[in-house]
Protein backbone atom coordinates (compact mmCIF):
# COMPACT_ATOMS: atom_id res chain seq x y z
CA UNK A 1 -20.63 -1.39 22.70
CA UNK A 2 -18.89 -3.96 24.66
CA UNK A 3 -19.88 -7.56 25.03
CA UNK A 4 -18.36 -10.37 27.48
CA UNK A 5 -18.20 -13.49 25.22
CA UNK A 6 -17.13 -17.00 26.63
CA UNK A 7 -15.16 -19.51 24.36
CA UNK A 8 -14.17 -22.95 25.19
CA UNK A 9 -10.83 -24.20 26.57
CA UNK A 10 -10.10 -24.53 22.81
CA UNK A 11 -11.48 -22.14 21.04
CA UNK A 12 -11.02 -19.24 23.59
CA UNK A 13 -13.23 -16.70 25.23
CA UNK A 14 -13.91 -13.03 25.34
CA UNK A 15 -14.98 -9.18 25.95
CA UNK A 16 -16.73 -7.06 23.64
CA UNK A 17 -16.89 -3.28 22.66
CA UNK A 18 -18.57 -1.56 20.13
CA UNK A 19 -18.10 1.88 18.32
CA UNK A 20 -20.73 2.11 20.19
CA UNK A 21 -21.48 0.06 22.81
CA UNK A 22 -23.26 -0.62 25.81
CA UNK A 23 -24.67 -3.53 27.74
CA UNK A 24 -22.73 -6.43 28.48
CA UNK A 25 -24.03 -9.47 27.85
CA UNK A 26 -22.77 -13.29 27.33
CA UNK A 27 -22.51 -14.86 24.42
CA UNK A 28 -21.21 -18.27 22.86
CA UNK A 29 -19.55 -18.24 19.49
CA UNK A 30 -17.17 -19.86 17.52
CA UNK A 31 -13.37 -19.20 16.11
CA UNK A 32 -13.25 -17.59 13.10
CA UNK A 33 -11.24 -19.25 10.84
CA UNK A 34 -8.08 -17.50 10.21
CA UNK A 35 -7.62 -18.80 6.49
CA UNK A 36 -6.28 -16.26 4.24
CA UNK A 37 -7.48 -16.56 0.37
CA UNK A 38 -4.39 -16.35 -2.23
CA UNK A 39 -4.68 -12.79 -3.94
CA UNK A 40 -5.36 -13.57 -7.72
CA UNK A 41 -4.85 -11.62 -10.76
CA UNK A 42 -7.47 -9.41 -11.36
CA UNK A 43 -9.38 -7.12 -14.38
CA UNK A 44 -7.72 -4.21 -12.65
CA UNK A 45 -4.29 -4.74 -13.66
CA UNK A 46 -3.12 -3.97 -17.38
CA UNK A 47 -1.68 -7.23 -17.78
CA UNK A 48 1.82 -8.27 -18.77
CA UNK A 49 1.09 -9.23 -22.16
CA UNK A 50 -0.86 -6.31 -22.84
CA UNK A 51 1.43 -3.64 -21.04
CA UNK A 52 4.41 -5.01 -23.50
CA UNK A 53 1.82 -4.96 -26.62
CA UNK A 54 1.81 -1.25 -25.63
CA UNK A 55 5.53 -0.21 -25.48
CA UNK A 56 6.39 -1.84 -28.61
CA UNK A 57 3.71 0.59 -30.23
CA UNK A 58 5.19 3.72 -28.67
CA UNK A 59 8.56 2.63 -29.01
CA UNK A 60 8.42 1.76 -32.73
CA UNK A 61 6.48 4.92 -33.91
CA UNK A 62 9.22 7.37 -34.75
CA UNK A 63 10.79 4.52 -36.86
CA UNK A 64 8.83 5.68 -39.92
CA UNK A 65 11.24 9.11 -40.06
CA UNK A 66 13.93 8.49 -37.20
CA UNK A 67 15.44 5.09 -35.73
CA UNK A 68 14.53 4.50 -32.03
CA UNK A 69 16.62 3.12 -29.14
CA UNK A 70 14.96 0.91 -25.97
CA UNK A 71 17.68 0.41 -22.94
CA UNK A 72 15.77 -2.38 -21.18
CA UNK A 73 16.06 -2.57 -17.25
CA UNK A 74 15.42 -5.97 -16.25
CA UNK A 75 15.49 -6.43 -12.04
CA UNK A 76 17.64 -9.25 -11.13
CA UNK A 77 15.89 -10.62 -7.63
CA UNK A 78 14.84 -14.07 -7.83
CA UNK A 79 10.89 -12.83 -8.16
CA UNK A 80 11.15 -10.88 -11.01
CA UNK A 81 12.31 -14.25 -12.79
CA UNK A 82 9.24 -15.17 -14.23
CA UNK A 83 8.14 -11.85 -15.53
CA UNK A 84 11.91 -11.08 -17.12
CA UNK A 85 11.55 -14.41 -18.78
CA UNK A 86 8.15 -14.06 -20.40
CA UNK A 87 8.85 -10.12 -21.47
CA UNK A 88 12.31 -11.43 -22.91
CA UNK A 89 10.20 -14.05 -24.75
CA UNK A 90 7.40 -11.35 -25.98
CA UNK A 91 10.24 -9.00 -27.19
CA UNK A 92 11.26 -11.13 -30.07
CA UNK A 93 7.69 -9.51 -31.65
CA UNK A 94 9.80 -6.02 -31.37
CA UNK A 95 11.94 -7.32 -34.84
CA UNK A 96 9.33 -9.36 -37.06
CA UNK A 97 11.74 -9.45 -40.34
CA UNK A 98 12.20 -7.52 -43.04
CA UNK A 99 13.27 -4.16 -43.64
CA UNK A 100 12.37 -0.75 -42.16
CA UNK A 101 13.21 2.76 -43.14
CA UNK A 102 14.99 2.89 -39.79
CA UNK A 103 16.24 0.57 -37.15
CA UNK A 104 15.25 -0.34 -33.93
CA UNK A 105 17.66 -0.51 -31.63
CA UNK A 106 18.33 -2.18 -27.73
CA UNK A 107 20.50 -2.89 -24.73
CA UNK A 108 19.90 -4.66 -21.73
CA UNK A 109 20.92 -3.73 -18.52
CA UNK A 110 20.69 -5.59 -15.17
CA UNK A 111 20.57 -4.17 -11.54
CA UNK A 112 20.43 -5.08 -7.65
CA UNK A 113 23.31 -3.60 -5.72
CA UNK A 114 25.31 -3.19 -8.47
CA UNK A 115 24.60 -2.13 -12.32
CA UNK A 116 25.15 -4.76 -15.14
CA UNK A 117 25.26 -3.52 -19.03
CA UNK A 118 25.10 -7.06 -20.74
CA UNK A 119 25.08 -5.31 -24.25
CA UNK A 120 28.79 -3.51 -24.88
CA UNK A 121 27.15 -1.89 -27.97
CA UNK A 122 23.40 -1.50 -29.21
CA UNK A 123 21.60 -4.58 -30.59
CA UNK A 124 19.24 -4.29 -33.96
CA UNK A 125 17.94 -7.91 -33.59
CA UNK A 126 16.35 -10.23 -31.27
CA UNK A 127 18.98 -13.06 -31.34
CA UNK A 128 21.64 -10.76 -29.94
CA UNK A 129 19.20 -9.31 -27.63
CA UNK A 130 17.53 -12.51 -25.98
CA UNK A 131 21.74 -13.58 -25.57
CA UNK A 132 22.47 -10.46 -23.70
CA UNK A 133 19.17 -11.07 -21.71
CA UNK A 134 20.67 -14.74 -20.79
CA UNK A 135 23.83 -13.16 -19.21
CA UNK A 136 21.25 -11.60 -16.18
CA UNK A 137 22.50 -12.46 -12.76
CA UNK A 138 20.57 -13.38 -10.17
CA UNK A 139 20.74 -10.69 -7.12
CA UNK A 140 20.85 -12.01 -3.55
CA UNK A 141 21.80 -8.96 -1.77
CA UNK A 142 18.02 -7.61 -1.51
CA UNK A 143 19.12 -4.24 -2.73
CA UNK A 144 17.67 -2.78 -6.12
CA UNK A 145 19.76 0.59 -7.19
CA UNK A 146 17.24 1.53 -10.15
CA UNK A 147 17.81 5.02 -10.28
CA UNK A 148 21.10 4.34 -10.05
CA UNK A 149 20.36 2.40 -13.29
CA UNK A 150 18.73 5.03 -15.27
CA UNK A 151 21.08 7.66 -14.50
CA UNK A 152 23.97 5.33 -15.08
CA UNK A 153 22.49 3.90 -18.74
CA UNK A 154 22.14 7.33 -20.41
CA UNK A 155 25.47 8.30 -19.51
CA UNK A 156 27.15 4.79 -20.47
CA UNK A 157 25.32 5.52 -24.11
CA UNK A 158 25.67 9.12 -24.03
CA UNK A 159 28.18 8.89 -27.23
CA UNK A 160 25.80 6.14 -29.09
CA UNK A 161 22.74 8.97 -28.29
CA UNK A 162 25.18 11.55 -29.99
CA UNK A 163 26.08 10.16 -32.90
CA UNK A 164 22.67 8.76 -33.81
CA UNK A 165 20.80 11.70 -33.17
CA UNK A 166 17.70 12.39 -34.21
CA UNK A 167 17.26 8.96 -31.86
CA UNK A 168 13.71 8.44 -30.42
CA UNK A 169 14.76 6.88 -26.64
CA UNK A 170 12.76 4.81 -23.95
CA UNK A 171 13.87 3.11 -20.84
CA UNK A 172 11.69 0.20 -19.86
CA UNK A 173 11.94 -1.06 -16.36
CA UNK A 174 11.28 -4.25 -15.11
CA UNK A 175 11.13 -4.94 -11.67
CA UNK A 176 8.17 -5.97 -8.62
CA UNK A 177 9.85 -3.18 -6.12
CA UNK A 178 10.09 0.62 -5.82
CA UNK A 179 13.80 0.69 -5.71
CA UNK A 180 16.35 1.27 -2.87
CA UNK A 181 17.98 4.71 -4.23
CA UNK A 182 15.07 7.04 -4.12
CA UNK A 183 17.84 9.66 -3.28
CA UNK A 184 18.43 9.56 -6.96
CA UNK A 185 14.89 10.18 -8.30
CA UNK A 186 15.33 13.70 -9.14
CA UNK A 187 19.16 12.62 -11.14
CA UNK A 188 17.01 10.17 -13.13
CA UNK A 189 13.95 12.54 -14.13
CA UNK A 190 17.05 15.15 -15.12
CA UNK A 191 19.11 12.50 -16.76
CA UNK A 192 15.54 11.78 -19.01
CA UNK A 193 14.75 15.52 -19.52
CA UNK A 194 17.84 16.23 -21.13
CA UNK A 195 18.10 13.16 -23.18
CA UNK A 196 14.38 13.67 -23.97
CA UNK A 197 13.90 9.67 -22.79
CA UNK A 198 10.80 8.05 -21.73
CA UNK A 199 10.47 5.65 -19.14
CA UNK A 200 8.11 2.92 -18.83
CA UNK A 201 7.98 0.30 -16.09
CA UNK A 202 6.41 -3.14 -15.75
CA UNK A 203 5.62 -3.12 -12.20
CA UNK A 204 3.28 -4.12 -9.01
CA UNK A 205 0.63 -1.93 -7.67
CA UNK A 206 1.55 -0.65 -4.04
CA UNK A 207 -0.94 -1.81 -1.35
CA UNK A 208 -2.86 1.21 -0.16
CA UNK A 209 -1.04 3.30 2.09
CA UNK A 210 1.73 0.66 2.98
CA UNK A 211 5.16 0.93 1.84
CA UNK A 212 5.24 -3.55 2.23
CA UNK A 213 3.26 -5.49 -0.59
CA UNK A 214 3.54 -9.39 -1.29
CA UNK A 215 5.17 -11.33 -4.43
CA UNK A 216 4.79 -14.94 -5.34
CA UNK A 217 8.50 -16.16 -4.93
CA UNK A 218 9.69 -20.03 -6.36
CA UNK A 219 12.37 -21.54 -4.73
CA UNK A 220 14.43 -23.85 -7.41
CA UNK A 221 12.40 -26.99 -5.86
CA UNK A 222 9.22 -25.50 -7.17
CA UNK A 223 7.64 -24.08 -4.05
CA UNK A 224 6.05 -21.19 -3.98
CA UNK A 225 4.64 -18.51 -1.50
CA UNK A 226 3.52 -15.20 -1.10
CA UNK A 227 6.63 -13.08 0.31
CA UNK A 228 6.80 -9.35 1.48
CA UNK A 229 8.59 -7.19 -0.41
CA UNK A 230 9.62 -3.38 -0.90
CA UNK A 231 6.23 -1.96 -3.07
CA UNK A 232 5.27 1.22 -1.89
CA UNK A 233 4.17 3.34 -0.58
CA UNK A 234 2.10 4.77 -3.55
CA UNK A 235 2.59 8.52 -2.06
CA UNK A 236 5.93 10.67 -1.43
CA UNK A 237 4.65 11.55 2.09
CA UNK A 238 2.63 9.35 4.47
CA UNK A 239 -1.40 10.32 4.07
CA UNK A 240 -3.03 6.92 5.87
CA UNK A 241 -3.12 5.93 9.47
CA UNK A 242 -2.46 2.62 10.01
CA UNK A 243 -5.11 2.02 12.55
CA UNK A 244 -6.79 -2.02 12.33
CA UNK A 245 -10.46 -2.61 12.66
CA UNK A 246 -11.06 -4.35 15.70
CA UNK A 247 -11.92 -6.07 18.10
CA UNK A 248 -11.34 -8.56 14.83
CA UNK A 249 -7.98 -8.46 13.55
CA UNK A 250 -7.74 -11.72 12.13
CA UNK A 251 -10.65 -10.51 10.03
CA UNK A 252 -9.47 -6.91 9.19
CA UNK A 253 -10.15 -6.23 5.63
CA UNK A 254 -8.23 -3.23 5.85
CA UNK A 255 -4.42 -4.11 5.32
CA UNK A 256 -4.37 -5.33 2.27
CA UNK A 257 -5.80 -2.90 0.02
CA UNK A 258 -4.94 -2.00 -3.62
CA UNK A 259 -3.77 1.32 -4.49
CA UNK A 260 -4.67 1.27 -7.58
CA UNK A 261 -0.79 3.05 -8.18
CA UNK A 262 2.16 2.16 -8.43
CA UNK A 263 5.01 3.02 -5.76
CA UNK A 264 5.30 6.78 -5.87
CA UNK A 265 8.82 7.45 -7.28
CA UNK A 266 8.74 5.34 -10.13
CA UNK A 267 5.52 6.56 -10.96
CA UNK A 268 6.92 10.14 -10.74
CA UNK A 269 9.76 9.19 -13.16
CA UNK A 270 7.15 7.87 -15.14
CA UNK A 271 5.08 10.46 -15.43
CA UNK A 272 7.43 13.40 -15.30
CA UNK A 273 9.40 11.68 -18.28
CA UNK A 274 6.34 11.49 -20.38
CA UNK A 275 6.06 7.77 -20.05
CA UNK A 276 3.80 5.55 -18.24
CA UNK A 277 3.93 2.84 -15.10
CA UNK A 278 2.05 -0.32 -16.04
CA UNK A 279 0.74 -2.26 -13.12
CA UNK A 280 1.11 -6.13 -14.05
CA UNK A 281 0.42 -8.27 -10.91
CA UNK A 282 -1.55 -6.75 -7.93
CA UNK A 283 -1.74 -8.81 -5.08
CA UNK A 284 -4.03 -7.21 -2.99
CA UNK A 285 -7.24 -8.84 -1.81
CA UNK A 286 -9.68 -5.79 -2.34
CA UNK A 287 -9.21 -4.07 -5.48
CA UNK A 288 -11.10 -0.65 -7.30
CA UNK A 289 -12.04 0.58 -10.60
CA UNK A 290 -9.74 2.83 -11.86
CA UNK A 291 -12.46 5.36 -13.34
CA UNK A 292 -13.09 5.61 -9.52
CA UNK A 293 -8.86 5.72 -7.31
CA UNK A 294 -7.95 8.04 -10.65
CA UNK A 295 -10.11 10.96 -8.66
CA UNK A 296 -7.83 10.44 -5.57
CA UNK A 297 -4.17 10.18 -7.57
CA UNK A 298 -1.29 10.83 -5.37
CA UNK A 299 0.95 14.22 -6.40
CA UNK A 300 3.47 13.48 -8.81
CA UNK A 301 5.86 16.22 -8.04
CA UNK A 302 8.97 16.83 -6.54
CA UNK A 303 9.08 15.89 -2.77
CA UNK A 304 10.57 20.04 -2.75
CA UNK A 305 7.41 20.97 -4.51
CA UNK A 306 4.88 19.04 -1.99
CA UNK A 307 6.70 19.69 0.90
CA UNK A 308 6.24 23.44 0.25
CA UNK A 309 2.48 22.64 -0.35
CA UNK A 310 2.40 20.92 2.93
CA UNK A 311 4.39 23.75 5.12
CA UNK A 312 1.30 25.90 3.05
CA UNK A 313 -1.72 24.43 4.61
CA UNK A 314 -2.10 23.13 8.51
CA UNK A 315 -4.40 20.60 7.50
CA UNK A 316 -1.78 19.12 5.01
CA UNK A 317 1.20 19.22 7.92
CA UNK A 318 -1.65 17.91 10.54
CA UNK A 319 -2.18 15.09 8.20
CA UNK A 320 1.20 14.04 7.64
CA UNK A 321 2.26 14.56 11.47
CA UNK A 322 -0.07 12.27 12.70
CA UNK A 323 0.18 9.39 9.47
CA UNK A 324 3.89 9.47 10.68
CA UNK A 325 3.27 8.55 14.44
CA UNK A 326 0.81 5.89 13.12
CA UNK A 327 3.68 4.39 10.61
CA UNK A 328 2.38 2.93 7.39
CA UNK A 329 3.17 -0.52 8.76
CA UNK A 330 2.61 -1.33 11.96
CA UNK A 331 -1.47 -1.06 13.17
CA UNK A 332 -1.80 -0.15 16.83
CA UNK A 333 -4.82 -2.68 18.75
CA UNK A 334 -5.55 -2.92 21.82
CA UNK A 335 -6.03 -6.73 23.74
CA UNK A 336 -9.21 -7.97 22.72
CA UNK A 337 -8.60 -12.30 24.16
CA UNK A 338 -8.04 -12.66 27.70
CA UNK A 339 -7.59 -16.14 29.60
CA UNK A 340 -9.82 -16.35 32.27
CA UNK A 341 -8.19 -20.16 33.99
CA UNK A 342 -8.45 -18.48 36.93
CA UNK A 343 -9.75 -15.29 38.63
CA UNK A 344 -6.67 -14.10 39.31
CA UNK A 345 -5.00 -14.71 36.12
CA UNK A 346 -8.26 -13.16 34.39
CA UNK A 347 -7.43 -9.77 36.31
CA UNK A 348 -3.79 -9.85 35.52
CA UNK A 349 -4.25 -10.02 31.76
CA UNK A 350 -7.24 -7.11 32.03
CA UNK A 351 -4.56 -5.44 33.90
CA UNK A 352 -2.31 -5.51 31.47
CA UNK A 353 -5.18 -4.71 28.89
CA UNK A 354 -6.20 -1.48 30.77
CA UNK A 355 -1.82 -0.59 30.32
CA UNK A 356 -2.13 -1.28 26.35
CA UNK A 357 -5.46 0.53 26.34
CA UNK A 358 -4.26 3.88 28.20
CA UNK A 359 -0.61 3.62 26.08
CA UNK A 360 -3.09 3.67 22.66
CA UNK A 361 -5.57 6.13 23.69
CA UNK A 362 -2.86 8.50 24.80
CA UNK A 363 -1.24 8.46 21.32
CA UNK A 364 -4.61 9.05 19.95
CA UNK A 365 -5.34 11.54 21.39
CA UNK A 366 -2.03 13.47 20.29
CA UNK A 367 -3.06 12.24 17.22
CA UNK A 368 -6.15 13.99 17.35
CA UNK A 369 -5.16 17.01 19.09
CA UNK A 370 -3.15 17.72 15.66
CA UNK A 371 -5.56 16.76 13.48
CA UNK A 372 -7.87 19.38 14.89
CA UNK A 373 -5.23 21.92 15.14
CA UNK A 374 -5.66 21.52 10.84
CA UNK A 375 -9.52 21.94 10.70
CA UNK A 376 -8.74 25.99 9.99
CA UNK A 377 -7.43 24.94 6.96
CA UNK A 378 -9.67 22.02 6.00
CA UNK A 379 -11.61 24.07 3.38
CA UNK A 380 -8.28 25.43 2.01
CA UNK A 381 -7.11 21.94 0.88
CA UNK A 382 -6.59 21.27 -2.88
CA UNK A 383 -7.26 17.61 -4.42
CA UNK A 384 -9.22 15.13 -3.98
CA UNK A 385 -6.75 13.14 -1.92
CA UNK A 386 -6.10 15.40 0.51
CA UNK A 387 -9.73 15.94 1.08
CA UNK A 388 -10.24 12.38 1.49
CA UNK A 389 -7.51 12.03 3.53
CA UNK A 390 -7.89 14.21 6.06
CA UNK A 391 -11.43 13.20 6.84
CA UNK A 392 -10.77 9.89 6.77
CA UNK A 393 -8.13 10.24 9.36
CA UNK A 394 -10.14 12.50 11.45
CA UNK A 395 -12.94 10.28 11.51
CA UNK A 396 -10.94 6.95 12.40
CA UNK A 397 -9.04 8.50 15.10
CA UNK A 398 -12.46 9.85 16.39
CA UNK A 399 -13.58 6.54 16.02
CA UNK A 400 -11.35 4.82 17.40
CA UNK A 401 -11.12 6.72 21.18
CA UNK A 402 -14.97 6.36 20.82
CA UNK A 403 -14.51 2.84 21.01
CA UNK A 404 -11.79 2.79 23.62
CA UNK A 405 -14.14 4.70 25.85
CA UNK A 406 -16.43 1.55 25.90
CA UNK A 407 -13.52 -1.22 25.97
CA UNK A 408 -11.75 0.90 28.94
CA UNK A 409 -14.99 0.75 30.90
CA UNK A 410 -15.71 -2.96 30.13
CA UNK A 411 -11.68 -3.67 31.43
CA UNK A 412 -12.89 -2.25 34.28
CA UNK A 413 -16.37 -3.59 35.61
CA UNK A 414 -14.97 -7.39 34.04
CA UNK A 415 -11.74 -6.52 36.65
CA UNK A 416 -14.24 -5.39 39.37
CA UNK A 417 -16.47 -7.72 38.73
CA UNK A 418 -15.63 -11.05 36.56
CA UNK A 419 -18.38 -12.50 34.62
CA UNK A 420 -19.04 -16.00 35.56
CA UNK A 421 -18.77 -18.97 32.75
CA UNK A 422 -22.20 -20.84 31.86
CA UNK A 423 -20.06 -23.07 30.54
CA UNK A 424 -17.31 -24.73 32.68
CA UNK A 425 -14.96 -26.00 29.82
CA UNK A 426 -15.21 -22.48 28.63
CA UNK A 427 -11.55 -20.15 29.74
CA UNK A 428 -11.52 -17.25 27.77
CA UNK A 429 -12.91 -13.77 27.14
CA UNK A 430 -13.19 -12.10 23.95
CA UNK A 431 -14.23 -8.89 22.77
CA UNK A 432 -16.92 -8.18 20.22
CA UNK A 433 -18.40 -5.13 19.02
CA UNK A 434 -22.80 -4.25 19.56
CA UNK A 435 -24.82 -1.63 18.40
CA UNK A 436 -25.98 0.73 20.77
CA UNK A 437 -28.17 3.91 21.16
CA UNK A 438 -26.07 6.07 22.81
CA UNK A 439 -24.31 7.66 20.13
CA UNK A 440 -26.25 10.62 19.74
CA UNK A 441 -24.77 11.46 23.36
CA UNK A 442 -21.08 10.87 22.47
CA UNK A 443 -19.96 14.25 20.77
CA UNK A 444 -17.05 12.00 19.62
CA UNK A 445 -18.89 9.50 18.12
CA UNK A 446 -21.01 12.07 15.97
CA UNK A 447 -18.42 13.52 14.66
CA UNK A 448 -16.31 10.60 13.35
CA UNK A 449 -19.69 8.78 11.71
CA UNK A 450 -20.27 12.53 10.12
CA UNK A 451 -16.87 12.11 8.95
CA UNK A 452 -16.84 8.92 7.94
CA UNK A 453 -20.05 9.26 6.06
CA UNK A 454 -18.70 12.08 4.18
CA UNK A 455 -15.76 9.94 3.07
CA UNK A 456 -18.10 7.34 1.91
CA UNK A 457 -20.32 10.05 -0.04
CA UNK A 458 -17.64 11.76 -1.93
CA UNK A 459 -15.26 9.09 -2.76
CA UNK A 460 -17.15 6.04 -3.76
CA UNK A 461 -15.46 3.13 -5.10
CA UNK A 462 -11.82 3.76 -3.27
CA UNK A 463 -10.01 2.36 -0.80
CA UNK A 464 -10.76 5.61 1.81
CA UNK A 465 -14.43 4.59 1.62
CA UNK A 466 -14.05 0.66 2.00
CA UNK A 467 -12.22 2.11 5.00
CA UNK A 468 -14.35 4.52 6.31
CA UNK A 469 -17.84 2.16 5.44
CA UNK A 470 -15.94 -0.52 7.75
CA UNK A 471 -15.59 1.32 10.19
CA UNK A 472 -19.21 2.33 10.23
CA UNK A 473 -20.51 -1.38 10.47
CA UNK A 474 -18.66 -1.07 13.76
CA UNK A 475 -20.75 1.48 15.43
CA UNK A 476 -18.85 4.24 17.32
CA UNK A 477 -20.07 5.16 20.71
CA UNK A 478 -20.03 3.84 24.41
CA UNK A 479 -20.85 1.42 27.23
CA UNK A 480 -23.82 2.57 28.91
CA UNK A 481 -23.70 2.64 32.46
């Protein structure tokens, strides 16, 4: 429902709607404060230490009957620089002393924009190794070609792989981004079929359904702070809708979200070389089990494989259409402060308000005109995800107009009729959502809380039902008359 709120000349006033709202009343309350918790490491990651502990077991296995070979792909932004530096450090456990039936062998390779091989021939010990390592540049240019890398690595030791054979190989990547040549995925898994190479990768998890994420970044003084960065998203085709909760965006839980996953084409590579994608920082402020996001894992095949999957089903293509109109990173709101100095600037900014309002509601509405258009199908989709998905997104956008119903008729009796301050210091209006009883009456509103609900049922413990059971604390409905 939708509430009028005052605020002082400070603080700031307001007007309130609710999922499902309905009287107006006045109310005093204070700023929220707008303080933003550092994301810490978390039991949900696998750990840097560990995730190394890991490789070196499956890289050193075959060296009982076969020597192995590890082309190492360190990152060479300035943020990686901590994490290159303490794997580089860890490695030196990789060649403890004395002899083996076979040898271990290793390169190191650096990329950005460009493609560095720092070894000229394959190393069997960690002194030549950590040198090569200390010949890493530092890349500036924001651009990280690391398919380029992997394609470009098994043909620069194509000969070595020859003439060693039977070689057991493994690329290990090392980077806090998804890479800037996707276009090359599909080179890289071929390049690692053929060579029968497995890639791992020491990487961050992607923040759910957002292709930005956030990395701690030290400038040479020693500062620190949390920059954005290239990390996702964690699926080949857009499944979320970036819609915010509001009327409180300075308090919506929603945008930073963990995956659980890492961005989806080097997990592909990953997983379609036989390898594995270890998530070592996540720096998302809500995080989930794994038991639990592991029932809604993204599709790890081709983009030509899902895209034929998607043409398949309506409810996939409905899905997709509409996550693409709502991009992954930038969440549509309507106005919810509005200075009220005077009555006249009080009815320009509703004005303006009512412009933003009809501009959202518009879009989604198109966005829920082809969501509907994919209900035929709905029973036809196949995993988890998509199921999850597609109610989710059905139910927000539901939602969403439910509550734009109530803020639209609010805007209008606050423009007709302007609520008067009880308190004359007070100069703003702000809007805030109440619980109502008319929801049983909004066919809307049912529908998106039977949605929602449903998300919330099936998929316990992942992000699409921390979504979906936020939205429901805002109720969905309308301002009674």
């Amino acid at each position: 429902m939708m509430i009028t709120t005052p605020r002082t000349a400070i603080c700031q006033t307001c007007v309130t709607t609710a999922l499902i709202g309905t009287t107006a009343l006045l109310l005093q309350f204070q700023q929220p404060s707008e303080t933003r918790a550092e994301p810490q490491q978390n039991e949900t990651t696998d750990g840097l230490d560990d995730s190394i502990d890991r490789i070196a077991f499956e890289v050193t296995q075959s060296l009982g009957d076969r020597p192995a070979f590890v082309i190492w792909l360190f990152d060479e932004s300035g943020s990686v620089t901590t994490r290159r530096t303490k794997v580089i450090e860890r490695l030196q456990q990789l060649y403890p002393g004395g002899k083996r039936p076979h040898l271990l062998y290793s390169a190191v390779v650096g990329f950005g924009q460009d493609v560095h091989f720092l070894t000229p021939e394959p190393v069997d010990n960690f002194p030549s190794l950590n040198a090569a390592a200390d010949q890493l540049k530092q890349n500036d240019s924001g651009v990280e070609m690391v398919f380029t890398a992997v394609v470009n690595s098994l043909d620069h030791w194509k000969n070595f792989l020859e003439e060693m054979k039977p070689v057991d190989v493994s690329i290990v990547i090392v980077t806090d981004e998804r890479g800037d040549d996707s276009d090359r995925l599909e080179d890289a898994v071929e390049a690692c079929r053929e060579n029968n190479v497995r890639v791992f990768c020491l990487g961050n998890a992607s923040l759910f359904g957002k292709e930005k994420g956030f990395v701690r970044y030290t400038y040479p003084d020693a500062y620190s702070e949390m920059i954005p960065v290239d990390s996702g998203p964690e699926t080949a085709f857009p499944d979320v809708l970036d819609l915010t909760i509001w009327p409180h965006p300075s308090r919506d839980e929603v945008n930073r979200l963990s995956s659980g996953f890492g961005p989806w084409a080097l997990e592909r590579l990953c997983a379609a070389s036989g390898g594995r994608y270890f998530i070592v920082e996540d720096t998302a402020t809500q995080h989930f089990a794994r038991a639990a996001v592991a029932k809604c894992m993204p599709d790890r095949n081709s983009l030509a494989e899902q895209q034929r999957g998607i043409e398949a089903n309506a409810a996939r293509r409905a899905l997709v259409e509409a996550a693409q109109v709502f991009s992954r990173n930038y969440a549509w709101q309507p106005w919810t402060m509005f200075r009220a100095d005077t009555p006249s600037t009080l009815r320009a900014e509703l004005a303006e308000a009512q412009k933003t309002v009809a501009v959202l509601d518009d879009r989604l509405a198109q966005a829920e005109k082809t969501l509907r258009a994919g209900l035929d199908d709905h029973d036809q989709l196949t995993g988890t995800r998509w199921q999850a998905a597609f109610d989710l997104a059905l139910g927000r956008v539901l939602a969403c107009r439910a509550r734009l119903d109530s803020l639209k008729s609010e805007l209008a009796r606050m423009k007709a009729s302007p609520a008067e301050f009880e308190n004359t210091e007070n100069n703003t209006w702000s809007v805030r959502s109440v619980k109502d009883a008319t929801t049983d009456r909004n066919q809307q509103a049912v529908l998106a809380i039977t949605l929602l609900k449903r998300v919330a049922t099936n998929f316990p413990g992942t992000p699409f039902t921390f979504i979906a059971e936020a939205g429901l604390r805002l109720e969905v409905g309308r301002v009674a008359p």
